[in-house]
Protein backbone atom coordinates (compact mmCIF):
# COMPACT_ATOMS: atom_id res chain seq x y z
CA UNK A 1 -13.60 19.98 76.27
CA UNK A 2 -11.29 17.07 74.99
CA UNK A 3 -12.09 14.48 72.96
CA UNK A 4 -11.91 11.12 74.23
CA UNK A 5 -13.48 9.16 71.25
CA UNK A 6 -10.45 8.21 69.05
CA UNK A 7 -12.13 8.13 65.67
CA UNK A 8 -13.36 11.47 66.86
CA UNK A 9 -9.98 12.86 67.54
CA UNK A 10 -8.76 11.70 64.33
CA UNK A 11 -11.01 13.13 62.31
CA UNK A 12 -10.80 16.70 64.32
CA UNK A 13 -6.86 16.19 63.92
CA UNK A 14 -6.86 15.98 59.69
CA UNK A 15 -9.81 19.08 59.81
CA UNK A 16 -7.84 21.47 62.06
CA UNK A 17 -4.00 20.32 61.20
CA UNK A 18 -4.04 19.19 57.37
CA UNK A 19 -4.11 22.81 55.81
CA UNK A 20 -2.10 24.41 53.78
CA UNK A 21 -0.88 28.07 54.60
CA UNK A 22 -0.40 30.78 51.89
CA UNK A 23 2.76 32.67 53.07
CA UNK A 24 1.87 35.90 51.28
CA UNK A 25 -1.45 36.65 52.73
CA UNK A 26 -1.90 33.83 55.69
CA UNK A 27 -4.96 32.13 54.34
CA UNK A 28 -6.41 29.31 54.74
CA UNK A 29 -6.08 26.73 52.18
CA UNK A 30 -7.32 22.94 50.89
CA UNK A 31 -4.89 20.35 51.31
CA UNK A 32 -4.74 19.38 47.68
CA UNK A 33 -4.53 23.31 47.08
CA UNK A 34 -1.76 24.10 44.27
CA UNK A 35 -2.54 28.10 44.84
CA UNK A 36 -3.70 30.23 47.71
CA UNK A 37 -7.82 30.74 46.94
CA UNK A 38 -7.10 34.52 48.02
CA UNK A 39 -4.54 36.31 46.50
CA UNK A 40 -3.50 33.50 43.39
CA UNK A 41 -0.22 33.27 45.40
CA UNK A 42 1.76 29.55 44.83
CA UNK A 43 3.87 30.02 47.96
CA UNK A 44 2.20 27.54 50.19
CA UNK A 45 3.14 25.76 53.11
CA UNK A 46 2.06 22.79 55.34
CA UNK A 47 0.39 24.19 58.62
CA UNK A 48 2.86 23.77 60.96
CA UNK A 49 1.85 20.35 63.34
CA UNK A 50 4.55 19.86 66.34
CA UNK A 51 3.68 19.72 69.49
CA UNK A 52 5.23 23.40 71.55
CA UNK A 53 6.55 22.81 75.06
């Protein structure tokens, strides 16, 4: 079901998109994370947010 509030969309956006990714074990991580919570791991990147065709 889309969103059609804008506010709403927004704040779904930053929740699902604004994560950081540990690239040894995949998890899930804070933005402001420095270290993967799992495996201690500082190889993190930004979850990938462009738009696939």
């Amino acid at each position: 079901m889309p969103i059609s509030d804008p506010m709403k969309l927004q704040i779904a956006q930053k929740r699902l998109l604004m994560i950081k990714i540990c690239r040894k074990c995949g998890a899930r991580n804070a933005s402001t994370a420095e270290r993967c919570r799992r495996c201690r791991s500082y190889d993190l990147r930004w979850k990938k947010r462009t738009v696939q065709k």
